[in-house]
N, C-alpha and C. Protein backbone atom coordinates (compact mmCIF):
# COMPACT_ATOMS: atom_id res chain seq x y z
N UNK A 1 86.31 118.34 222.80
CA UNK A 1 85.55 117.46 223.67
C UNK A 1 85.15 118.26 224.91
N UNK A 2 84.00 118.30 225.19
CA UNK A 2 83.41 118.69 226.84
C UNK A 2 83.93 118.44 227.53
N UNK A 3 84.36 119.37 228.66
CA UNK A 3 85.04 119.24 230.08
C UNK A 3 84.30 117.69 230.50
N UNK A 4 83.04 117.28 230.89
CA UNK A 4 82.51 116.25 230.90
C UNK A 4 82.90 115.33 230.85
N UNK A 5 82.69 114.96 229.75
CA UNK A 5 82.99 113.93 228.64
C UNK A 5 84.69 113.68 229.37
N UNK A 6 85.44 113.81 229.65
CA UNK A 6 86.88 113.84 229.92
C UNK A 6 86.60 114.04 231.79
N UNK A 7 85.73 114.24 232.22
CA UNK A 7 85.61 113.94 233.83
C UNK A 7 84.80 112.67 234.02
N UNK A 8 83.87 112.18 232.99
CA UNK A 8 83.32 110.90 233.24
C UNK A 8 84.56 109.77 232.87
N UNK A 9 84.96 110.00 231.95
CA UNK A 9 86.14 109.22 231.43
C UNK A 9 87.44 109.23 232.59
N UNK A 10 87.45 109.83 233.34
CA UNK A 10 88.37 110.07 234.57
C UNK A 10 88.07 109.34 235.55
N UNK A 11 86.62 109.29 235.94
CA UNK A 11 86.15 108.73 236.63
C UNK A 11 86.33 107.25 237.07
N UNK A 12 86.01 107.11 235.59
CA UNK A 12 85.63 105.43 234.86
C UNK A 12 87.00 104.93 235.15
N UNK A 13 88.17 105.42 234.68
CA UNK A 13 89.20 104.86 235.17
C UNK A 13 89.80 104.72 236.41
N UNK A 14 89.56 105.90 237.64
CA UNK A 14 89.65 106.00 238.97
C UNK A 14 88.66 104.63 239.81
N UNK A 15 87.56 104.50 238.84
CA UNK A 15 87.03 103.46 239.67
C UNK A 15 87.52 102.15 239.33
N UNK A 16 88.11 101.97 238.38
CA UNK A 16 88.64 100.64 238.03
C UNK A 16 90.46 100.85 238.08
N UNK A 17 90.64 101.64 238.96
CA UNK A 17 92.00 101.86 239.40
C UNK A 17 93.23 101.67 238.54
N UNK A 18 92.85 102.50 237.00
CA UNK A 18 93.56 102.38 235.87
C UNK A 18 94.54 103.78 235.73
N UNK A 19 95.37 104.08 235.48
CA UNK A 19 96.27 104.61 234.86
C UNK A 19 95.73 105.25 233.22
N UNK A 20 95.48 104.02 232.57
CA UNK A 20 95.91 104.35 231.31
C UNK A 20 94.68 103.55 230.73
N UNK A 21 93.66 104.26 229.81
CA UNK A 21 92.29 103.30 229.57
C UNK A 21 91.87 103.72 228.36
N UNK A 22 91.06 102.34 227.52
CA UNK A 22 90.32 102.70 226.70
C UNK A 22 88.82 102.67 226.83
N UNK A 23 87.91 103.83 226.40
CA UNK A 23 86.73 103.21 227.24
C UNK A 23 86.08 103.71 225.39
N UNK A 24 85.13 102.94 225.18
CA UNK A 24 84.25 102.82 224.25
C UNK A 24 82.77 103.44 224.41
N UNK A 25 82.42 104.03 223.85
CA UNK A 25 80.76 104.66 224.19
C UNK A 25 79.93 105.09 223.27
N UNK A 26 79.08 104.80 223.12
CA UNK A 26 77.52 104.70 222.31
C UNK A 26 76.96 106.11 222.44
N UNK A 27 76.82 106.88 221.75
CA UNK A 27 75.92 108.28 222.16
C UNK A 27 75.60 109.16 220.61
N UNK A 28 74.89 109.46 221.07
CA UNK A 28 74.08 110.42 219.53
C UNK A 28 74.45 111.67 220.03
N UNK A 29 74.61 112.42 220.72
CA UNK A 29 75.47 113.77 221.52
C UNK A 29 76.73 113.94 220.63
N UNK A 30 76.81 115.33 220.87
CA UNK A 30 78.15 115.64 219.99
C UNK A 30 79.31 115.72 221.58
N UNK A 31 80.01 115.15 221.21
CA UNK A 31 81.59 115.21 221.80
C UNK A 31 81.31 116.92 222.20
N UNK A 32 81.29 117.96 221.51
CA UNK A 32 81.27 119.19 222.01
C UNK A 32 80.29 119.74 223.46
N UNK A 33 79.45 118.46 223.32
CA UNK A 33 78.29 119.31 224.58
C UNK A 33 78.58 117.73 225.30
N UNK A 34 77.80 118.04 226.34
CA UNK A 34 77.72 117.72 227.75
C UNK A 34 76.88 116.46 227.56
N UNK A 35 77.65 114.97 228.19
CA UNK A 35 76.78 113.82 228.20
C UNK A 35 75.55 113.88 228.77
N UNK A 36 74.79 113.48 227.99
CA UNK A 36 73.25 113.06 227.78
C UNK A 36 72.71 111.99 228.08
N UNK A 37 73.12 111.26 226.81
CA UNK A 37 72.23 110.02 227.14
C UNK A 37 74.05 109.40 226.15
N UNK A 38 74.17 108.31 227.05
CA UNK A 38 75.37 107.63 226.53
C UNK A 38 74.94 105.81 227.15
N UNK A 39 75.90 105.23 226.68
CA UNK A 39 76.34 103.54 227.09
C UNK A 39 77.85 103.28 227.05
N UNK A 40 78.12 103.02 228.11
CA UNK A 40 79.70 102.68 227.89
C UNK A 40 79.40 101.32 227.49
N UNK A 41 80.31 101.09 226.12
CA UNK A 41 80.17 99.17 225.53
C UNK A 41 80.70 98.44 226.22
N UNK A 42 82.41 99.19 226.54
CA UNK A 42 83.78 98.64 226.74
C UNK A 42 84.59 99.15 227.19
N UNK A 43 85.40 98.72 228.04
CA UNK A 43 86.65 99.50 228.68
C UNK A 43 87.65 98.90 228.74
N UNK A 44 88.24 98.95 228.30
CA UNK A 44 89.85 98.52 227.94
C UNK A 44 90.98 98.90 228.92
N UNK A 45 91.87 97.49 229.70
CA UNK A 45 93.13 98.14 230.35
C UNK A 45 94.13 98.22 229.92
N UNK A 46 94.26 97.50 228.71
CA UNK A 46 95.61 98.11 227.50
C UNK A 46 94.91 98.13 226.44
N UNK A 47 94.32 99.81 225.95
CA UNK A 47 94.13 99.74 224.81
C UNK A 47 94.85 99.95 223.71
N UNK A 48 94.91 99.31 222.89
CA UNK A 48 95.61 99.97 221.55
C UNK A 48 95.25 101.14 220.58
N UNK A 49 96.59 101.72 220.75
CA UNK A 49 96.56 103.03 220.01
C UNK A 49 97.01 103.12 218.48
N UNK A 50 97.09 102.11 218.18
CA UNK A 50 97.51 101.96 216.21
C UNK A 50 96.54 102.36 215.69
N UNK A 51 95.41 102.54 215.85
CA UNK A 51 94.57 103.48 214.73
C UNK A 51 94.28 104.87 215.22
N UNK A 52 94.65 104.99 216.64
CA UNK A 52 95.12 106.55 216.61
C UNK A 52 95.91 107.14 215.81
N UNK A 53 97.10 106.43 216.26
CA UNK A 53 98.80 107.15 215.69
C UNK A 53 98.49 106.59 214.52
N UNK A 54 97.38 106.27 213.31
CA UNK A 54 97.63 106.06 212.06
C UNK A 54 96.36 107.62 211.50
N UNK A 55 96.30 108.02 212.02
CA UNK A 55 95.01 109.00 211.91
C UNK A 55 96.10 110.81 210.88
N UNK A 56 96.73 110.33 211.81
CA UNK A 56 98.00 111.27 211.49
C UNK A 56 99.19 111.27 212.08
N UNK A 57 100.30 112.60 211.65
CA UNK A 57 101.36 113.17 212.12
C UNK A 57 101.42 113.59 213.34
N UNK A 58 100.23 114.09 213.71
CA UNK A 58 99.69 114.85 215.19
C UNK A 58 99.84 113.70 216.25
N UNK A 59 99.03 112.70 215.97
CA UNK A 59 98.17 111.79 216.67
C UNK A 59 99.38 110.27 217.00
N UNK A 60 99.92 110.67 216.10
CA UNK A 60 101.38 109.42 215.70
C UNK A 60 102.23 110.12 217.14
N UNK A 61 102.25 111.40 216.71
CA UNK A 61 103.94 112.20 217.94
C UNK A 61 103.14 111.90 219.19
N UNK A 62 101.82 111.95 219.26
CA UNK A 62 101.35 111.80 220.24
C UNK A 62 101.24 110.74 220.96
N UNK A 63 101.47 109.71 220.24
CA UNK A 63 101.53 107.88 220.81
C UNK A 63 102.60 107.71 221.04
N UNK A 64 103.61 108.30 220.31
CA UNK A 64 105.14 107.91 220.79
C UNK A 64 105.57 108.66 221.74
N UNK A 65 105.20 110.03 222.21
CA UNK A 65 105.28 110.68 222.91
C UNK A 65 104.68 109.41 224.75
N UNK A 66 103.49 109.04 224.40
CA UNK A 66 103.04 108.47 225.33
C UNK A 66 103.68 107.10 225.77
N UNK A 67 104.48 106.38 224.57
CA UNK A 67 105.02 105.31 225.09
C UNK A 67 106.31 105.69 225.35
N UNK A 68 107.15 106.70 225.23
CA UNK A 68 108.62 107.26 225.86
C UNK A 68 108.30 107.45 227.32
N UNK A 69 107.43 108.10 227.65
CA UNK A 69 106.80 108.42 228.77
C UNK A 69 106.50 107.27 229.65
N UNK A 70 105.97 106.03 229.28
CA UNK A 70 105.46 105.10 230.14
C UNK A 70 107.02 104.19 230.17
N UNK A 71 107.81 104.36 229.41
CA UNK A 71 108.63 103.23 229.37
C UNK A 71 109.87 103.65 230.36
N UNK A 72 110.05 105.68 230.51
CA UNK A 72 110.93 105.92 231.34
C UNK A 72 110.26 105.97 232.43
N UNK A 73 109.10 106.01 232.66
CA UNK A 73 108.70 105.84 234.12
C UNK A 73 108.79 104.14 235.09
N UNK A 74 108.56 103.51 233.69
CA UNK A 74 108.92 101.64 234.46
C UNK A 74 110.41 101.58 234.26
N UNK A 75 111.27 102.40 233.21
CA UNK A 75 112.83 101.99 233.58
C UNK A 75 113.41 102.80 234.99
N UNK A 76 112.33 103.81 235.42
CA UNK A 76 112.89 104.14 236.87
C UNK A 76 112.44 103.96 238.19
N UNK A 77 111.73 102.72 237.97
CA UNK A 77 111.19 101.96 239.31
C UNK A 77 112.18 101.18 239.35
């Protein structure tokens, strides 16, 4: 994915003062190059990750990885 693509998506969540986001987007651009012409549909403040972590082995360690992470950070507030 483009440096971009992952600074607009940064953005999007800084302005809606999110942590943790799903944002949805419309574009004929390849993920590899630099947004063009896009539409954000949707943005999500709890999105679900079950058809990530079902994608694979990779993508699975990677969701559980992310909810160990969120759950020891609220068991130490």
């Amino acid at each position: 994915m483009h440096h971009d693509w992952h600074q607009l998506c940064a953005h999007i969540a800084a302005a809606m003062n999110l942590r943790y986001i799903g944002i949805d987007l419309i574009t004929e651009s390849p993920l590899k190059l630099p947004p063009t012409d896009y539409v954000v549909v949707e943005v999500n403040a709890a999105p679900g990750l079950d058809n990530y972590a079902s994608v694979g082995p990779i993508q699975d360690a990677a969701v559980r990885q992310l909810y160990a992470a969120v759950l020891t950070a609220l068991a130490a507030t």
